[in-house]
Protein backbone atom coordinates (compact mmCIF):
# COMPACT_ATOMS: atom_id res chain seq x y z
CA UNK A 1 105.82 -39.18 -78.69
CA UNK A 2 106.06 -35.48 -79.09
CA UNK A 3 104.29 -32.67 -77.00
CA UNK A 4 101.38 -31.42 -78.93
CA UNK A 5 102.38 -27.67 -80.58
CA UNK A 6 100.43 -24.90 -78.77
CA UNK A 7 98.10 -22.73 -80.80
CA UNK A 8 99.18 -19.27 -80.26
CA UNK A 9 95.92 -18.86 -78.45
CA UNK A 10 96.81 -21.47 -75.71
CA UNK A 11 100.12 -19.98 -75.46
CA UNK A 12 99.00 -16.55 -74.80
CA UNK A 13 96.74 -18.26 -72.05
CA UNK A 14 99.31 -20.25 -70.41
CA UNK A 15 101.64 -16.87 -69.98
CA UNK A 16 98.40 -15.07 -68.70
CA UNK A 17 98.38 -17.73 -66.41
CA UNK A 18 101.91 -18.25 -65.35
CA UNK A 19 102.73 -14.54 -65.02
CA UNK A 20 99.68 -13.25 -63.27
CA UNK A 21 101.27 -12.80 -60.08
CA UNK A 22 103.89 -11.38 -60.89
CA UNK A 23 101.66 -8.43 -62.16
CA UNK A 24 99.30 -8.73 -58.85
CA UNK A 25 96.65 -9.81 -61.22
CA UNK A 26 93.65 -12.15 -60.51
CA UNK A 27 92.63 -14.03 -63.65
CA UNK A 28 89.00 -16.20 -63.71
CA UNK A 29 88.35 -18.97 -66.58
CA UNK A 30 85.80 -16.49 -68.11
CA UNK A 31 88.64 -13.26 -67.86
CA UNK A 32 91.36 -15.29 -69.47
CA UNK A 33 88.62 -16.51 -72.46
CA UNK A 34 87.58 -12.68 -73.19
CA UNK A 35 91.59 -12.37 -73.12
CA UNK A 36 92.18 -14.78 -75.29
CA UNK A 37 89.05 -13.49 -78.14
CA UNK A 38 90.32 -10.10 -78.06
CA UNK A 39 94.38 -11.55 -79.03
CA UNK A 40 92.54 -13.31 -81.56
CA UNK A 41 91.27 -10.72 -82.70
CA UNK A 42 94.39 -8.50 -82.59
CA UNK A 43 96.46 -11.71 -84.01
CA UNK A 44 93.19 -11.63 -87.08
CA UNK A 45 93.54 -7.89 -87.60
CA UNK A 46 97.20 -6.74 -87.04
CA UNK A 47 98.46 -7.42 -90.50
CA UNK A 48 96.14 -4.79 -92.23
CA UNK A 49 96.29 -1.95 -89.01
CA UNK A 50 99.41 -2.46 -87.52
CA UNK A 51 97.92 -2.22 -84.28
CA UNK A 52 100.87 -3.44 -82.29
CA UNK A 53 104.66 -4.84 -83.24
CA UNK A 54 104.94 -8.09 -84.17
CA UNK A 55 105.21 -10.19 -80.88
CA UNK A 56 105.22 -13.64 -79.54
CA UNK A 57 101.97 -14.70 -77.80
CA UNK A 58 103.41 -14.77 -74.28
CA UNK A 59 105.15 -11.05 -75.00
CA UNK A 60 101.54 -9.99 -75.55
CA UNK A 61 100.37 -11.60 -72.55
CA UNK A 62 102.91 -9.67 -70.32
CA UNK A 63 103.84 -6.93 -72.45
CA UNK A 64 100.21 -5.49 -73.27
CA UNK A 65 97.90 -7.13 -71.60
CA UNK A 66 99.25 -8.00 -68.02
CA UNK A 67 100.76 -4.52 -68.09
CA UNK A 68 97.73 -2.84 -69.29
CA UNK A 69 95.89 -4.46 -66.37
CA UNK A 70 98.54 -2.79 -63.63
CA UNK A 71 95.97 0.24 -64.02
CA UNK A 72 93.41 -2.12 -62.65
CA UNK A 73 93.79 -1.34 -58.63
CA UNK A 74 93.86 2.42 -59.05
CA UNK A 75 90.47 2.69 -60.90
CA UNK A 76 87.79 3.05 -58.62
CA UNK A 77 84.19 1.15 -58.18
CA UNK A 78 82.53 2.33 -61.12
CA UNK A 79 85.04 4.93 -62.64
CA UNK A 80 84.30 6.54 -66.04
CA UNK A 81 87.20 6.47 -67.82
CA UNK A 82 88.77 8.27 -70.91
CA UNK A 83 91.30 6.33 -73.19
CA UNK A 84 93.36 8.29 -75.76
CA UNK A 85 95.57 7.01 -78.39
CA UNK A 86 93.49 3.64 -78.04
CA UNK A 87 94.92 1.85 -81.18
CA UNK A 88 94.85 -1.43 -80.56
CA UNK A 89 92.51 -1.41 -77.10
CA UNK A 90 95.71 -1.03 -74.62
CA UNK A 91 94.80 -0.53 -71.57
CA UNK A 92 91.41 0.50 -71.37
CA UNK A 93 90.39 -3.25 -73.38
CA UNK A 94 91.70 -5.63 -70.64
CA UNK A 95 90.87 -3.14 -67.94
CA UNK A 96 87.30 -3.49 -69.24
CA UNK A 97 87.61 -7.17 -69.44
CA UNK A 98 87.89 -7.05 -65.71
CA UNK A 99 85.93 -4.70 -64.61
CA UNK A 100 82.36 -4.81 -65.63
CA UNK A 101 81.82 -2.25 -63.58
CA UNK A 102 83.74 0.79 -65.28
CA UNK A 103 82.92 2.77 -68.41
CA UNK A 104 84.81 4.05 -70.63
CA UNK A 105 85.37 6.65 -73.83
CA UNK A 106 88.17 5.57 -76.17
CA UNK A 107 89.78 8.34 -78.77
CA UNK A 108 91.72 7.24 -81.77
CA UNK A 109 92.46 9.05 -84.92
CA UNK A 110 92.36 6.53 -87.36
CA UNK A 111 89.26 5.16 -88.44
CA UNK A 112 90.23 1.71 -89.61
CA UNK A 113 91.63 1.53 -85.57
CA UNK A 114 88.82 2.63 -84.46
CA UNK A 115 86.60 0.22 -86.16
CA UNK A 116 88.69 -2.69 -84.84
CA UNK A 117 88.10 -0.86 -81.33
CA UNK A 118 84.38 -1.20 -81.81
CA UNK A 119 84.28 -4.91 -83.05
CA UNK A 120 87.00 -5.91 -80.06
CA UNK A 121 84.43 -3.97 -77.52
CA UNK A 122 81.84 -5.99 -78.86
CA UNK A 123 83.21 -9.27 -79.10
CA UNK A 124 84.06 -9.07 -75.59
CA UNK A 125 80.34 -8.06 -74.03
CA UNK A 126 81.69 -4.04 -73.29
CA UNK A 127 80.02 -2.41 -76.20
CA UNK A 128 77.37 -0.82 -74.32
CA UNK A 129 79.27 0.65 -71.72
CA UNK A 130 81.90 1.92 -74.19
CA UNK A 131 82.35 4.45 -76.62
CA UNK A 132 84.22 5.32 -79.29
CA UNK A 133 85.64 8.54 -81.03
CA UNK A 134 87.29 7.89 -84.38
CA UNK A 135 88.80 11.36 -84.15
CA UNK A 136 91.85 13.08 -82.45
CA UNK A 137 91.69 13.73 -78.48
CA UNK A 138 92.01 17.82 -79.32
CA UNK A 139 89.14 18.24 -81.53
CA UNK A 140 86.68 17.62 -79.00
CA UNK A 141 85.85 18.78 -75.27
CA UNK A 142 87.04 16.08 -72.42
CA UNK A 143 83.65 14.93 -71.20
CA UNK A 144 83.02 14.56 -67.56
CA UNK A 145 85.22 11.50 -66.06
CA UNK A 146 86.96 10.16 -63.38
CA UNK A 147 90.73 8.63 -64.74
CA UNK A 148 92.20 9.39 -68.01
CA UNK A 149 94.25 6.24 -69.57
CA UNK A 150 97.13 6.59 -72.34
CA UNK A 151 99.54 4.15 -73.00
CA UNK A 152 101.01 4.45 -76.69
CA UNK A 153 100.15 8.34 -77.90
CA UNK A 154 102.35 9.48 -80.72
CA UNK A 155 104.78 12.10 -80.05
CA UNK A 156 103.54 10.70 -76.10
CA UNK A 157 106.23 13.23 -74.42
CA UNK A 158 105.49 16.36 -76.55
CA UNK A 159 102.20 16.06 -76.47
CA UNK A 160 101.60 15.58 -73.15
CA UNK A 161 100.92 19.31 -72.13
CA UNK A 162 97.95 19.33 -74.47
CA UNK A 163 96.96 16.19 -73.23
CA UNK A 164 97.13 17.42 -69.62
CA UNK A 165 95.52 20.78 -70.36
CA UNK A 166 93.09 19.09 -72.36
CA UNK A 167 91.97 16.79 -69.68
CA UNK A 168 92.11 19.63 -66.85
CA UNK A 169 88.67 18.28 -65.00
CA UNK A 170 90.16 14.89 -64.91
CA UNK A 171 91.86 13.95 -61.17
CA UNK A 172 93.83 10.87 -62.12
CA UNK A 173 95.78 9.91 -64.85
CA UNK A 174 97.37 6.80 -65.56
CA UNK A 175 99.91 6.73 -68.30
CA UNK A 176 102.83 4.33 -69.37
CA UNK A 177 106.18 5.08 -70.50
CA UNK A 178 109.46 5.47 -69.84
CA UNK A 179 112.52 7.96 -68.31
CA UNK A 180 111.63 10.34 -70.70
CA UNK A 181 107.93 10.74 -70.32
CA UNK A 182 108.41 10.79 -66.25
CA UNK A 183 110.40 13.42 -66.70
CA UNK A 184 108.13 15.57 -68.52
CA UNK A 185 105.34 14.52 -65.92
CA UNK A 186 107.38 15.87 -63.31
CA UNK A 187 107.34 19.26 -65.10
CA UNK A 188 103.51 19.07 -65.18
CA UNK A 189 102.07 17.80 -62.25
CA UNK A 190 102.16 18.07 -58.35
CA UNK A 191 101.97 14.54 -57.31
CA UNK A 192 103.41 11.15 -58.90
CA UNK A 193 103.15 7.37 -58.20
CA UNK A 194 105.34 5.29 -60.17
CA UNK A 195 104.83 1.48 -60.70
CA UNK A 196 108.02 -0.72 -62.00
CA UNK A 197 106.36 -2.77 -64.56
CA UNK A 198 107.67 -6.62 -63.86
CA UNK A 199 110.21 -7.85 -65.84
CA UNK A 200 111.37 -4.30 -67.39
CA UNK A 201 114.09 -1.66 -66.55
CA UNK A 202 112.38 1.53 -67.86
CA UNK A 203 108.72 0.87 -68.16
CA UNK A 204 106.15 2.18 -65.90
CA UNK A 205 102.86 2.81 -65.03
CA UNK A 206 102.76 6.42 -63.77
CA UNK A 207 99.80 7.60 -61.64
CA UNK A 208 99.22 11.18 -61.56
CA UNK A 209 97.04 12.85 -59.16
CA UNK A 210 95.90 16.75 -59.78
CA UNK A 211 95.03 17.42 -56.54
CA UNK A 212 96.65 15.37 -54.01
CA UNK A 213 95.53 14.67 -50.25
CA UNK A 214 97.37 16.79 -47.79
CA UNK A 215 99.46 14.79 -45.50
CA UNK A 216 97.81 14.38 -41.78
């Protein structure tokens, strides 16, 4: 007798589950079944938008959406959060997943993304306390929030100046990259937290604080 084949839906889950800890994550039954409707829904959608590579269902589990959720412990209790570049929902989509509590403003330029932003937000119960802006990041003014989010912006490094001047009124920001982008943070702001994402030798979550506690 043969083991039953996994849908790619159950495998997604079962890498949720077995890598959770490894990410310092906390999954319920009801976060792992929004999870699993929004890679669905990216799995339903990706051939028309390209909203993400190509990928095995447990490389999206750890790739996007456990490291998407490494922003999770650095948000605060009811944070209003900006999220530009949002493509395919990563980070700010998971992060909302588990946190009912935070809001959230998502920028993307194209509008076919953006429309698959707005039926993932839905599909998932975060529609009313999320936004979207089917329009690029510099053609409007940065409203009033707490954390700024970016994880996949294009021309990330060289853009991130505007991006930081842009978002001048924000305190934190949490972006994800590589050698390349930290060193370009480094040129721009005072204080930096770097998180090793699991599993990887040059990704990382980067937290960036504007205005950083003096020591005691």
């Amino acid at each position: 007798m043969t083991d039953r084949k996994l849908s790619p839906a159950d495998e997604f889950d079962k890498a949720l589950t077995a890598h959770a800890d490894e990410f310092g994550v906390r999954l319920g039954v009801e976060d792992r079944a929004r999870l699993s409707v929004y890679y669905s829904l990216v799995l339903s959608w990706n051939p028309r938008l390209h909203l993400v590579a190509p990928c095995p269902p447990a490389e999206f589990a750890t790739r996007h959406v456990l490291e998407s959720l490494l922003a999770i412990p650095f948000l605060d209790e009811g944070a209003r959060v900006l999220d530009v570049g949002s493509g395919a929902g990563l980070p700010i989509i998971p992060c909302l997943v588990l946190r009912p509590d935070i809001r959230a403003t998502l920028y993307e330029s194209s509008r076919k993304k953006s429309v698959f932003l707005g039926e993932a937000l839905r599909r998932i119960g975060a529609h009313e306390r999320a936004s979207v802006h089917a329009e690029r990041f510099q053609n409007n003014i940065a409203p009033e929030a707490d954390f700024l989010t970016c994880r996949a912006l294009e021309r990330f490094t060289e853009t991130l100046p505007e991006l930081f001047e842009w978002s001048s009124s924000v305190e934190t920001l949490l972006l994800f990259g590589g050698p390349g982008l930290r060193e370009q943070i480094e040129r721009l702001a005072p204080s930096l937290t770097t998180v090793r994402v699991p599993a990887t030798e040059r990704r990382s979550l980067f937290v960036v604080h504007r205005n950083p506690a003096p020591p005691n």
